[in-house]
C-alpha atoms as a PDB file:
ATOM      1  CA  UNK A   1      -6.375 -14.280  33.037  1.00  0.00           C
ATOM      2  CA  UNK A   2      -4.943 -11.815  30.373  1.00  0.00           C
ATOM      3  CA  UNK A   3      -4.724 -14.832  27.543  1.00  0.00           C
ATOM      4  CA  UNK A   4      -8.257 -16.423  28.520  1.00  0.00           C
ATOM      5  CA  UNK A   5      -9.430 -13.208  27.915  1.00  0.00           C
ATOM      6  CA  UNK A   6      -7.692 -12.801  24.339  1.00  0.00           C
ATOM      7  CA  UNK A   7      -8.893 -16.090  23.388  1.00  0.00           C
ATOM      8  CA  UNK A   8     -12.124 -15.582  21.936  1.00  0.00           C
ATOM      9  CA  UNK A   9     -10.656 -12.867  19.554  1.00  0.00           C
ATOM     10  CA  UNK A  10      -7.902 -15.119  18.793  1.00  0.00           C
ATOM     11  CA  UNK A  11      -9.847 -18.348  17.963  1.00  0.00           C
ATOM     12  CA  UNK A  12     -12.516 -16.014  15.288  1.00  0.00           C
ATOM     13  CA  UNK A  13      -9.346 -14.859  13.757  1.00  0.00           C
ATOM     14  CA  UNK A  14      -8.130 -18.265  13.451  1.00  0.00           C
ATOM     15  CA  UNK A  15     -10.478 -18.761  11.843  1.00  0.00           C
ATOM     16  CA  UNK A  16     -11.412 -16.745   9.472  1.00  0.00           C
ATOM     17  CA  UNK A  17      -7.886 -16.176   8.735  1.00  0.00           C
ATOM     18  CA  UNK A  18      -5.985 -19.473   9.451  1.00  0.00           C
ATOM     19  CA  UNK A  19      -9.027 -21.171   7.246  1.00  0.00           C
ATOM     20  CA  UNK A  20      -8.150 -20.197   4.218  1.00  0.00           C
ATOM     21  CA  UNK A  21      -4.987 -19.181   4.075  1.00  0.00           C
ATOM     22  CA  UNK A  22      -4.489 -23.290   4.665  1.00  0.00           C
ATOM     23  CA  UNK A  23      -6.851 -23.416   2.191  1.00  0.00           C
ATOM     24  CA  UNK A  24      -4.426 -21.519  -0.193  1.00  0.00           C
ATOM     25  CA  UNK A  25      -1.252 -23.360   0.713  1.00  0.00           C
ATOM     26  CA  UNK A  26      -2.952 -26.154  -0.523  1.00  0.00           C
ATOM     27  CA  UNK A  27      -4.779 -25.350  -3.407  1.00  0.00           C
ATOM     28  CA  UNK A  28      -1.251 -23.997  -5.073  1.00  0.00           C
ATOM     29  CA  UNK A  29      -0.399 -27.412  -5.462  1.00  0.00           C
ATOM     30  CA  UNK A  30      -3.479 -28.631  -7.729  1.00  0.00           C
ATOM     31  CA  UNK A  31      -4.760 -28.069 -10.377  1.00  0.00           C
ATOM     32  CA  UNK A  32      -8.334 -26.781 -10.392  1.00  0.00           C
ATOM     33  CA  UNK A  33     -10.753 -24.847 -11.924  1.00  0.00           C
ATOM     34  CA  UNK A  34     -13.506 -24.415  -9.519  1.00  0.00           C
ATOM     35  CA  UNK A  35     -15.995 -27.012 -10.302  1.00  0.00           C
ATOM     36  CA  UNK A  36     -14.541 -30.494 -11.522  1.00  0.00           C
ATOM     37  CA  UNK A  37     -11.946 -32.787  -8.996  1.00  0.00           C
ATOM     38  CA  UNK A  38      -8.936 -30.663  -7.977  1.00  0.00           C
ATOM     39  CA  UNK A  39      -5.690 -32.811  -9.528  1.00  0.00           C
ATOM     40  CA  UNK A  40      -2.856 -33.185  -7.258  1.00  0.00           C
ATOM     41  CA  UNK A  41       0.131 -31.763  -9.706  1.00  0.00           C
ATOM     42  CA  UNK A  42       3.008 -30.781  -7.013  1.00  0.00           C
ATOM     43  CA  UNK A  43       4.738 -27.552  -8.287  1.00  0.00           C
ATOM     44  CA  UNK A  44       4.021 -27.346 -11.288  1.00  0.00           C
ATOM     45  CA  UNK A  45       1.796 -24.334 -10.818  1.00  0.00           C
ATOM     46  CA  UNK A  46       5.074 -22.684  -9.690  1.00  0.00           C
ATOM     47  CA  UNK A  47       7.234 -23.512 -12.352  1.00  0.00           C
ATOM     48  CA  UNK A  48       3.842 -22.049 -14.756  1.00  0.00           C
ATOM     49  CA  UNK A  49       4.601 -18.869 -13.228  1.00  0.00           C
ATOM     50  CA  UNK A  50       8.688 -18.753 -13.868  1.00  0.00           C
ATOM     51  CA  UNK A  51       7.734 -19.091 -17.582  1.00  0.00           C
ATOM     52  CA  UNK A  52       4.972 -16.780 -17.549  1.00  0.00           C
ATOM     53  CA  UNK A  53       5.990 -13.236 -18.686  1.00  0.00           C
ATOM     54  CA  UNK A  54       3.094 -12.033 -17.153  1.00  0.00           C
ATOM     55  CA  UNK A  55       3.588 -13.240 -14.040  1.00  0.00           C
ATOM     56  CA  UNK A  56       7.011 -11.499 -14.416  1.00  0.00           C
ATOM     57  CA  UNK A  57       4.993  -8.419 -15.558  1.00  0.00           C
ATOM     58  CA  UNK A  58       3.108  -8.079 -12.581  1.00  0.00           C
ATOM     59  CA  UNK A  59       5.953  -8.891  -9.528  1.00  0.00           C
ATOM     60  CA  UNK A  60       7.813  -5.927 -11.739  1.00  0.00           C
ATOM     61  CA  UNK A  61       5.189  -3.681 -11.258  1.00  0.00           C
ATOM     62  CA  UNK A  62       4.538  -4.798  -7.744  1.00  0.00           C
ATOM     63  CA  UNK A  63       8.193  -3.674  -6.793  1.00  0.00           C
ATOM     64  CA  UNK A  64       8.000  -0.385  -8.409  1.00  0.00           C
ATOM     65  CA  UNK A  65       4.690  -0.039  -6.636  1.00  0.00           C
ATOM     66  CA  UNK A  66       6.772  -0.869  -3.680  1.00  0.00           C
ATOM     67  CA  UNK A  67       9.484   1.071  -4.294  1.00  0.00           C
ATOM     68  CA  UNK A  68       6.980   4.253  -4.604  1.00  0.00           C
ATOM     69  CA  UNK A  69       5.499   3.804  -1.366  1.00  0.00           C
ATOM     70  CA  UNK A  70       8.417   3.832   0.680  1.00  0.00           C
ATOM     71  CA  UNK A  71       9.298   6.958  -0.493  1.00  0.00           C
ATOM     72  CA  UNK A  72       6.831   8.950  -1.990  1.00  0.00           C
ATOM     73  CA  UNK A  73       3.873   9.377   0.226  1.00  0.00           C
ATOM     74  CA  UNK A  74       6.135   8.967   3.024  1.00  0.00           C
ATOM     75  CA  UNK A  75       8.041  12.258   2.733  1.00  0.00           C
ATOM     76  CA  UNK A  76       5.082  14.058   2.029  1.00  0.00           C
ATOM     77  CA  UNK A  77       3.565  12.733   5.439  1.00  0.00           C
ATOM     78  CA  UNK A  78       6.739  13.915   7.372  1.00  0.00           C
ATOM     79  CA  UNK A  79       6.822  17.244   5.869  1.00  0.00           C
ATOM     80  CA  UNK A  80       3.235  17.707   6.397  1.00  0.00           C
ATOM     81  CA  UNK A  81       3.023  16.476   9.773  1.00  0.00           C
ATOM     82  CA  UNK A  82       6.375  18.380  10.867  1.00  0.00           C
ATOM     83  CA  UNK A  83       4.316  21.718   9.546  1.00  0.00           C
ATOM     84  CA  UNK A  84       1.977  20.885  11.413  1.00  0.00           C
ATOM     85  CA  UNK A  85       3.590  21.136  14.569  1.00  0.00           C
ATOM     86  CA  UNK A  86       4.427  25.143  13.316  1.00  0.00           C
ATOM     87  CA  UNK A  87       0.709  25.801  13.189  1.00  0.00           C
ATOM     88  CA  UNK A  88      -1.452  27.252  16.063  1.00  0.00           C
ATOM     89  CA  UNK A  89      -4.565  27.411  15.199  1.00  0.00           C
ATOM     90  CA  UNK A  90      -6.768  25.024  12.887  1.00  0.00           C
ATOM     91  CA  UNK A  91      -4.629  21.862  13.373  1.00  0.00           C
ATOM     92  CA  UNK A  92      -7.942  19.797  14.078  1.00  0.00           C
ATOM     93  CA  UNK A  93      -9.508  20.821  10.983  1.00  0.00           C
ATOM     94  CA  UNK A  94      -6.222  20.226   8.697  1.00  0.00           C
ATOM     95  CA  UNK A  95      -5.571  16.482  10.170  1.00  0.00           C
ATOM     96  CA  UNK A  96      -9.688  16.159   9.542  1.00  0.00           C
ATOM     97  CA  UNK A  97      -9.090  17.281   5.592  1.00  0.00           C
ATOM     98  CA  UNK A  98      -5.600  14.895   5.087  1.00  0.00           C
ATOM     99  CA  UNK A  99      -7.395  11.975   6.868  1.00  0.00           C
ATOM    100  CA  UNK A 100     -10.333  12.503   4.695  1.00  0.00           C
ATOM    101  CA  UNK A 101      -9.780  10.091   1.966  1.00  0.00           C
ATOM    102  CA  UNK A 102      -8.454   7.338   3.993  1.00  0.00           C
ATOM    103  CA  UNK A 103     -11.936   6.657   5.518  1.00  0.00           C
ATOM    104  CA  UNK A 104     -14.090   7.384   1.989  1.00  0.00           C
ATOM    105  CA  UNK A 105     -14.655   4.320  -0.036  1.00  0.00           C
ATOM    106  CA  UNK A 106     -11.996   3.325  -2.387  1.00  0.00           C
ATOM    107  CA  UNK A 107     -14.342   3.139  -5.587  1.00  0.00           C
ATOM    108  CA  UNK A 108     -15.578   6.638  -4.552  1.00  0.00           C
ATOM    109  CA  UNK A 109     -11.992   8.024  -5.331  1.00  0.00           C
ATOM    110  CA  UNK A 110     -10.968   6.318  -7.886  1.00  0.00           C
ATOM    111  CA  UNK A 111     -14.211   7.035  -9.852  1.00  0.00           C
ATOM    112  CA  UNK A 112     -13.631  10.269  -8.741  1.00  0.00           C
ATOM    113  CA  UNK A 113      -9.841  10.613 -10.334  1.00  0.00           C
ATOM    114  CA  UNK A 114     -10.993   8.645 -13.225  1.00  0.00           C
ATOM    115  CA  UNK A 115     -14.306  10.763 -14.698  1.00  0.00           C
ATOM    116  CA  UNK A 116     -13.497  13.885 -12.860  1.00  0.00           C
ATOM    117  CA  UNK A 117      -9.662  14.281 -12.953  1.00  0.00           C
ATOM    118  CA  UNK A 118      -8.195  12.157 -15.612  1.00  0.00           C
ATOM    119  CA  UNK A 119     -11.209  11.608 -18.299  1.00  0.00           C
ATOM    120  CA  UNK A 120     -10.361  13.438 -21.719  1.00  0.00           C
ATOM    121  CA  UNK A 121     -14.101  14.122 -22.052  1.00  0.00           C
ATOM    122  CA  UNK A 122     -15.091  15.428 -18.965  1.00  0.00           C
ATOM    123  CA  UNK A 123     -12.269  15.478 -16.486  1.00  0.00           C
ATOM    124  CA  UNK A 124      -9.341  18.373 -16.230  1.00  0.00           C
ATOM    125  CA  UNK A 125      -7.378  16.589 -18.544  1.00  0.00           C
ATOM    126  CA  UNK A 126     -10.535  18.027 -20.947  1.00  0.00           C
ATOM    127  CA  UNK A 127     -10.384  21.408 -19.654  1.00  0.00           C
ATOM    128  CA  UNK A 128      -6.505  21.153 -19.883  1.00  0.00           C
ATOM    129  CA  UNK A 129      -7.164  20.824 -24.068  1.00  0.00           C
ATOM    130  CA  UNK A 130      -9.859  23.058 -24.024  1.00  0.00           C
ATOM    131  CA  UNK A 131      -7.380  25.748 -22.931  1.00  0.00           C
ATOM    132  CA  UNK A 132      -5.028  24.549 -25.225  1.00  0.00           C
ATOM    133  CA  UNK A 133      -2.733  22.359 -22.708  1.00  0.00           C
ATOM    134  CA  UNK A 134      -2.009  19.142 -24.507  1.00  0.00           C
ATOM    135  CA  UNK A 135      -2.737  16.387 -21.891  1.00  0.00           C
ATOM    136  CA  UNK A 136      -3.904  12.867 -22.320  1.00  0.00           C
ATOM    137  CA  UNK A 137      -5.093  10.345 -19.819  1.00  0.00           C
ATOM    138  CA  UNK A 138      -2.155   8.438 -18.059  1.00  0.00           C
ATOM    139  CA  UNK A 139      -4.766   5.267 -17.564  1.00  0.00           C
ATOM    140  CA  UNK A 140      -4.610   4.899 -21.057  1.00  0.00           C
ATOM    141  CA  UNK A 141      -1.187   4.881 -22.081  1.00  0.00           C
ATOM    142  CA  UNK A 142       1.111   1.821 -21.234  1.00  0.00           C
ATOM    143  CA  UNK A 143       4.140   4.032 -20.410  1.00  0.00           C
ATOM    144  CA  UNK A 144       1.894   6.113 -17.125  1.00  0.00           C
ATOM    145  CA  UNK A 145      -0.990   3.545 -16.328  1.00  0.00           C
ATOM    146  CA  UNK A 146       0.642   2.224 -12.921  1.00  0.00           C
ATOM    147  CA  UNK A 147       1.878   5.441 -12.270  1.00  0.00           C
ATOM    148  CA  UNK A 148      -1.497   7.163 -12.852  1.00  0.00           C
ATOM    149  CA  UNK A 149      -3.111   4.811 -10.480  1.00  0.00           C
ATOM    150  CA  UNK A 150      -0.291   5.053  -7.982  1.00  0.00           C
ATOM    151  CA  UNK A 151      -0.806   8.636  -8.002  1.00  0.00           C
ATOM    152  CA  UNK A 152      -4.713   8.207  -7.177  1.00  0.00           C
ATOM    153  CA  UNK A 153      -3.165   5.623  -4.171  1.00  0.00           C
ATOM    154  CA  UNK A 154      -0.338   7.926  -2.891  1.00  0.00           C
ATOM    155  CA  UNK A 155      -3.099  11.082  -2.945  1.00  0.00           C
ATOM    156  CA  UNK A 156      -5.195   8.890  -0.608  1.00  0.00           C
ATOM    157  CA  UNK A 157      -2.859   7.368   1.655  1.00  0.00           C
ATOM    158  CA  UNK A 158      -0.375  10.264   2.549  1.00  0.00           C
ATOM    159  CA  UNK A 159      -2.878  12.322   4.646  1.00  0.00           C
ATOM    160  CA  UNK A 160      -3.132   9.089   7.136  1.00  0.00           C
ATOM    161  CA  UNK A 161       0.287   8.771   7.663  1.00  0.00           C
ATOM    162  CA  UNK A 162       0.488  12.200   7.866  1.00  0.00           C
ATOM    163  CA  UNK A 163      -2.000  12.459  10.804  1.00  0.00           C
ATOM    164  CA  UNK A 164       0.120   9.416  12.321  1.00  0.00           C
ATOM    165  CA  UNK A 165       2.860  11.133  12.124  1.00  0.00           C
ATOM    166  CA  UNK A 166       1.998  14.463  13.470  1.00  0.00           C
ATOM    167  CA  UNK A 167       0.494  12.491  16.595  1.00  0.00           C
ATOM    168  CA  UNK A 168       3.813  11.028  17.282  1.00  0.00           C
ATOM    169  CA  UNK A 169       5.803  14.443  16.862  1.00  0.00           C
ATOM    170  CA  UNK A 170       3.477  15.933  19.652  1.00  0.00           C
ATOM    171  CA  UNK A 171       5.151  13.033  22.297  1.00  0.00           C
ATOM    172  CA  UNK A 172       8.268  14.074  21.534  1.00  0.00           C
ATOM    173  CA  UNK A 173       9.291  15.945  24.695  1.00  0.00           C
ATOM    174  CA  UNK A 174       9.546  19.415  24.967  1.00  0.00           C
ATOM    175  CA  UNK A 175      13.055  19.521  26.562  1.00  0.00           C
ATOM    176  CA  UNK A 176      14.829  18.251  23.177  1.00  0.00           C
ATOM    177  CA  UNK A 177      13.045  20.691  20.732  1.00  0.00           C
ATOM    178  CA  UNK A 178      13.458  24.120  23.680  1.00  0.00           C
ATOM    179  CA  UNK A 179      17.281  22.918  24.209  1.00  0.00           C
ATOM    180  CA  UNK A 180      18.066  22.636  20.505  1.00  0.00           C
ATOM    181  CA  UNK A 181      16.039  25.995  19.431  1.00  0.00           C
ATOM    182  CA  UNK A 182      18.616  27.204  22.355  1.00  0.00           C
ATOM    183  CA  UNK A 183      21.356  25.615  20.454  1.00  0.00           C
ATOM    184  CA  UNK A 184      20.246  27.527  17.275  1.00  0.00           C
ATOM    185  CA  UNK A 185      18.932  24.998  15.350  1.00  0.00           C
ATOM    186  CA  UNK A 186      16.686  26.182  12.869  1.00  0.00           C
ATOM    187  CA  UNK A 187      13.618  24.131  11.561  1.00  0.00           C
ATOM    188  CA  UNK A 188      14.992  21.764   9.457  1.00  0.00           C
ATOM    189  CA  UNK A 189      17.806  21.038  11.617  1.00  0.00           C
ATOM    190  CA  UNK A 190      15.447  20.628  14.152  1.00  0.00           C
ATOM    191  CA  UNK A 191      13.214  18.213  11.938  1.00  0.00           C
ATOM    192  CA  UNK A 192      16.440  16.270  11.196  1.00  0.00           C
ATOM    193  CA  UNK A 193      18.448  15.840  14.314  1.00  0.00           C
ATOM    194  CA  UNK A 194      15.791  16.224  16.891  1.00  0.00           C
ATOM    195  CA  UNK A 195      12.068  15.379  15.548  1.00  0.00           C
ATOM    196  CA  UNK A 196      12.883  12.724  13.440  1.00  0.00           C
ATOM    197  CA  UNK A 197      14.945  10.513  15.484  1.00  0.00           C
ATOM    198  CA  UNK A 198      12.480  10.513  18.271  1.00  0.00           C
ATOM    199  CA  UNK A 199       9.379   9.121  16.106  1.00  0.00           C
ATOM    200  CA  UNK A 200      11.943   6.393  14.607  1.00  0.00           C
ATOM    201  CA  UNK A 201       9.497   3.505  15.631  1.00  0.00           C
ATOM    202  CA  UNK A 202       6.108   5.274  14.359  1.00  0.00           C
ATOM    203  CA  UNK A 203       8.464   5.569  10.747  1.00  0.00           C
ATOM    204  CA  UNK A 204       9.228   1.859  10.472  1.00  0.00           C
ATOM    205  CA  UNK A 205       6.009   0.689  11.166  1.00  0.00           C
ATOM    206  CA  UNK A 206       4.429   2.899   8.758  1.00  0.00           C
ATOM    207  CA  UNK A 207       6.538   1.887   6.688  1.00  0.00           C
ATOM    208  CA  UNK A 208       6.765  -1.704   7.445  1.00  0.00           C
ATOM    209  CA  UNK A 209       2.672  -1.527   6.544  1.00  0.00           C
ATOM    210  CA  UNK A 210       2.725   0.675   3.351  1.00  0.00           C
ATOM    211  CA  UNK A 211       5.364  -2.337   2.443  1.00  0.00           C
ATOM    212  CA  UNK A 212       3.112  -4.756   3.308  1.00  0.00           C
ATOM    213  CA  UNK A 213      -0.204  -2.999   1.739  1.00  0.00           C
ATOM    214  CA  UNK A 214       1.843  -2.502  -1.632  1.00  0.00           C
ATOM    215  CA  UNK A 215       2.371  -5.975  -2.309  1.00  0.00           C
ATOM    216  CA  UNK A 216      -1.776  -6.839  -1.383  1.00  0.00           C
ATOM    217  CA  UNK A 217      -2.606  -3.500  -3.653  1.00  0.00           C
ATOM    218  CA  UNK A 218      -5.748  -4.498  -5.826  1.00  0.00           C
ATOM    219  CA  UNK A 219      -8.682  -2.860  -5.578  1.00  0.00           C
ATOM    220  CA  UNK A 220      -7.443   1.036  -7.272  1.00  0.00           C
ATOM    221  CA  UNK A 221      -5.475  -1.029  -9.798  1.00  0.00           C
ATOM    222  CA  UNK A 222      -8.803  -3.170 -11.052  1.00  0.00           C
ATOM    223  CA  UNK A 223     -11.148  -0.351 -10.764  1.00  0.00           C
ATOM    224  CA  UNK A 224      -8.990   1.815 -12.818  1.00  0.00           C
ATOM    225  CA  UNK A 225      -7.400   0.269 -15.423  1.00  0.00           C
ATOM    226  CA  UNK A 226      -8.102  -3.716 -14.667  1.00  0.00           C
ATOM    227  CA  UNK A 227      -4.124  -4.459 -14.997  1.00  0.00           C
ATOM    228  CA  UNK A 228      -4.010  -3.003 -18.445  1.00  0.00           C
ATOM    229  CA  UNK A 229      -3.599  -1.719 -21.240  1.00  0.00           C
ATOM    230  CA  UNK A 230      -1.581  -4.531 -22.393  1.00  0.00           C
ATOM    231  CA  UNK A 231      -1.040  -5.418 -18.414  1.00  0.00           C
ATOM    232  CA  UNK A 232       1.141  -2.905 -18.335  1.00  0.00           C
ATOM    233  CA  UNK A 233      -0.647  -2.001 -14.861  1.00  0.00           C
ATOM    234  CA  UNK A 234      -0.859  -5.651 -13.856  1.00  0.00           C
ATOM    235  CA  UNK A 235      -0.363  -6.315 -10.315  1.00  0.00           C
ATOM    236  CA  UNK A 236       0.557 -10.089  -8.674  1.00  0.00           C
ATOM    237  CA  UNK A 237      -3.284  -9.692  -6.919  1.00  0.00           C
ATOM    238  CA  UNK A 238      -5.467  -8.633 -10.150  1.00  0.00           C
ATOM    239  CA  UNK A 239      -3.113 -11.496 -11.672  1.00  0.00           C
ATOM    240  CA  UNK A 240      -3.953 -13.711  -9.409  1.00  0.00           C
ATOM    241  CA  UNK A 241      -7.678 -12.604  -9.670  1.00  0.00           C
ATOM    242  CA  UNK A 242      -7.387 -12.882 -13.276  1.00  0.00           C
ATOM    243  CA  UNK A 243      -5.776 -16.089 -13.323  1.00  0.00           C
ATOM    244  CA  UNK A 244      -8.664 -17.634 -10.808  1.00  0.00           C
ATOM    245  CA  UNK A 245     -11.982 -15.612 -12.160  1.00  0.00           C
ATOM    246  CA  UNK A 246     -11.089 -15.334 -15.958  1.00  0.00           C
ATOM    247  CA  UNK A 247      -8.864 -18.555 -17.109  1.00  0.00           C
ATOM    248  CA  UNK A 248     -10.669 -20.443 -14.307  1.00  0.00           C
ATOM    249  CA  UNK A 249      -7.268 -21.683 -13.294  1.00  0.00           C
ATOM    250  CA  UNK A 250      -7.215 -21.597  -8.989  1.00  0.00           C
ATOM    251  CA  UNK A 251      -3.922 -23.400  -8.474  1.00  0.00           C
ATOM    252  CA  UNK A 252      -2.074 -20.709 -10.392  1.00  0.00           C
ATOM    253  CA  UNK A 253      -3.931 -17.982  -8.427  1.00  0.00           C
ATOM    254  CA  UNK A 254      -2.901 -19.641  -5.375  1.00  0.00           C
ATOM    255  CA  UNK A 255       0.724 -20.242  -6.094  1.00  0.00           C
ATOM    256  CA  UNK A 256       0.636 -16.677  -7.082  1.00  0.00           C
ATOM    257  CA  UNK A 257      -0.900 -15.563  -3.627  1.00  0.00           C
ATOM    258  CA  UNK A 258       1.480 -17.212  -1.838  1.00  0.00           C
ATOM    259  CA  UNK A 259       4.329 -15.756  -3.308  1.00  0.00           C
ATOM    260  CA  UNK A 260       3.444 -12.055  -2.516  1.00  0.00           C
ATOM    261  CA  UNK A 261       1.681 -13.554   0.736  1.00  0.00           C
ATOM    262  CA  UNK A 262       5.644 -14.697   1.572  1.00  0.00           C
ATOM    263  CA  UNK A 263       7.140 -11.200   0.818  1.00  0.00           C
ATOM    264  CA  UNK A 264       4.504  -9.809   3.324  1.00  0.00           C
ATOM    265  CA  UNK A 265       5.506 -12.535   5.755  1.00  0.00           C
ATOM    266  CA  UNK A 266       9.064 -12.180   5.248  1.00  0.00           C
ATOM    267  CA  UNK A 267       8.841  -8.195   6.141  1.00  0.00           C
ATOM    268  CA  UNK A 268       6.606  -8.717   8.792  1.00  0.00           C
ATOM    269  CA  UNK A 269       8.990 -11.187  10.470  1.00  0.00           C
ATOM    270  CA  UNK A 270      11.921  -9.134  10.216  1.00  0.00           C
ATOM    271  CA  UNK A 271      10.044  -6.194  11.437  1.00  0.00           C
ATOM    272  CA  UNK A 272       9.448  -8.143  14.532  1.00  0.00           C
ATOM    273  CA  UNK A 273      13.148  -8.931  15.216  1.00  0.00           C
ATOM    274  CA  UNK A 274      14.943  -5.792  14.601  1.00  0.00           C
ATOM    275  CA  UNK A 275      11.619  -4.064  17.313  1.00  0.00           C
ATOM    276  CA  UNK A 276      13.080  -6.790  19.617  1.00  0.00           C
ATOM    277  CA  UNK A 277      16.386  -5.918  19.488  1.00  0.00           C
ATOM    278  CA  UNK A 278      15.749  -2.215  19.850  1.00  0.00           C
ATOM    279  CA  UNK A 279      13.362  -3.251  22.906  1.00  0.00           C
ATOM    280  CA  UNK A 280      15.754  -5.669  24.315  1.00  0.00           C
ATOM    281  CA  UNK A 281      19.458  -4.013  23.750  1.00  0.00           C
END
């Protein structure tokens, strides 16, 4: 009864889902460019991207956008969420302000961060050398484009995991935290030996998706700086957007799709096992 009643979800996600990720698979093995006869050229579109620097560019960004990710806005959401758990009153309205800009459109923010934070003409970066504070806008320099736009990214998703995370450090029961603040354990020893190891699952998952979502990354990344200057902010998406909207070249946006679509795959899969071996000792 329980499946026939998934099924109809199942069978829309098929497809819209199976559909054209097929669709993909396929495509990376032609050459096309959207309007004449697709030409069947095996994998060659693969071995285009070994010797593209740019392609080399981008999956070098993408794992530094990865690496960021993991860390980053993932400590801040532990911190936060553990000080949460220290505050009586008002901890509706703070989980209301981080989760905020999770649930505001993403060109919203970044046009936000881009005229009001980072322009030199009328951002803080203007006030900053008005008031005699040399700054310049990181979109603009190779050296701090991807990191300016990560920054935008991390501001936006921390407050979500945050509110995850706080959620799961209310289940933890309240015999472990009385018994070790019997103990003496103070509040970072608590955090670390008590509070921590009890929301292990709601950790790897979150970070199992921000692992995931960091390879797909696009849309900040185009609306702020378009992959450049000088790609130096190119992604393996906007590549592969470029690639398919710009040279007119699908089977090379394709084969590039399906190489960050196999790192998501690849984590997701191995996410599954170790869950089942914690589930099934």
């Amino acid at each position: 009864m329980g499946r026939l009643l998934i099924a109809p979800a199942l069978i829309i996600n098929m497809l819209i889902m199976l559909g054209p990720a097929l669709f993909t698979v396929v495509l990376a093995f032609y050459r096309w460019d959207g309007a004449s006869t697709p030409v069947f050229v095996g994998f060659d579109n693969f071995v285009s991207l070994l010797g593209d620097r740019a392609f080399w560019s981008a999956l070098q960004n993408n794992l530094l956008w990865t690496a960021i990710f993991l860390t980053v806005p993932v400590a801040i959401a532990l911190v936060a969420g553990t000080l949460l758990l220290t505050v009586r009153k008002g901890t509706m309205l703070f989980q209301l302000i981080f989760f905020t800009p999770i649930i505001i459109a993403t060109v919203v923010w970044a046009k936000i961060w881009q005229l009001m934070i980072y322009s030199p003409v009328s951002g803080i970066v203007n006030l900053a050398n008005d008031a005699g504070i040399p700054l310049r806008d990181p979109l603009s320099m190779p050296q701090t484009a991807l990191l300016g736009v990560a920054i935008v990214d991390i501001w936006r998703w921390w407050g979500f995991l945050a509110v995850i995370f706080f959620g799961a450090l209310r289940q933890v029961p309240t015999e472990r935290v009385e018994a070790a603040r019997l103990d003496g354990a103070g509040f970072f020893q608590l955090a670390w030996y008590v509070l921590l190891p009890a929301i292990r699952p709601t950790i790897m998952l979150m970070m199992v998706l921000s692992l995931i979502w960091s390879f797909l990354v696009f849309d900040f990344v185009f609306i702020l700086t378009g992959g450049g200057p000088a790609r130096s902010s190119e992604v393996l998406a906007t590549f592969a957007y470029r690639s398919a909207f710009y040279q007119g070249n699908f089977g090379i946006a394709a084969a590039a799709a399906l190489v960050f679509g196999v790192f998501g795959l690849a984590v997701s899969v191995v996410y599954v096992r170790v869950q089942l071996k914690e589930d099934n000792p």
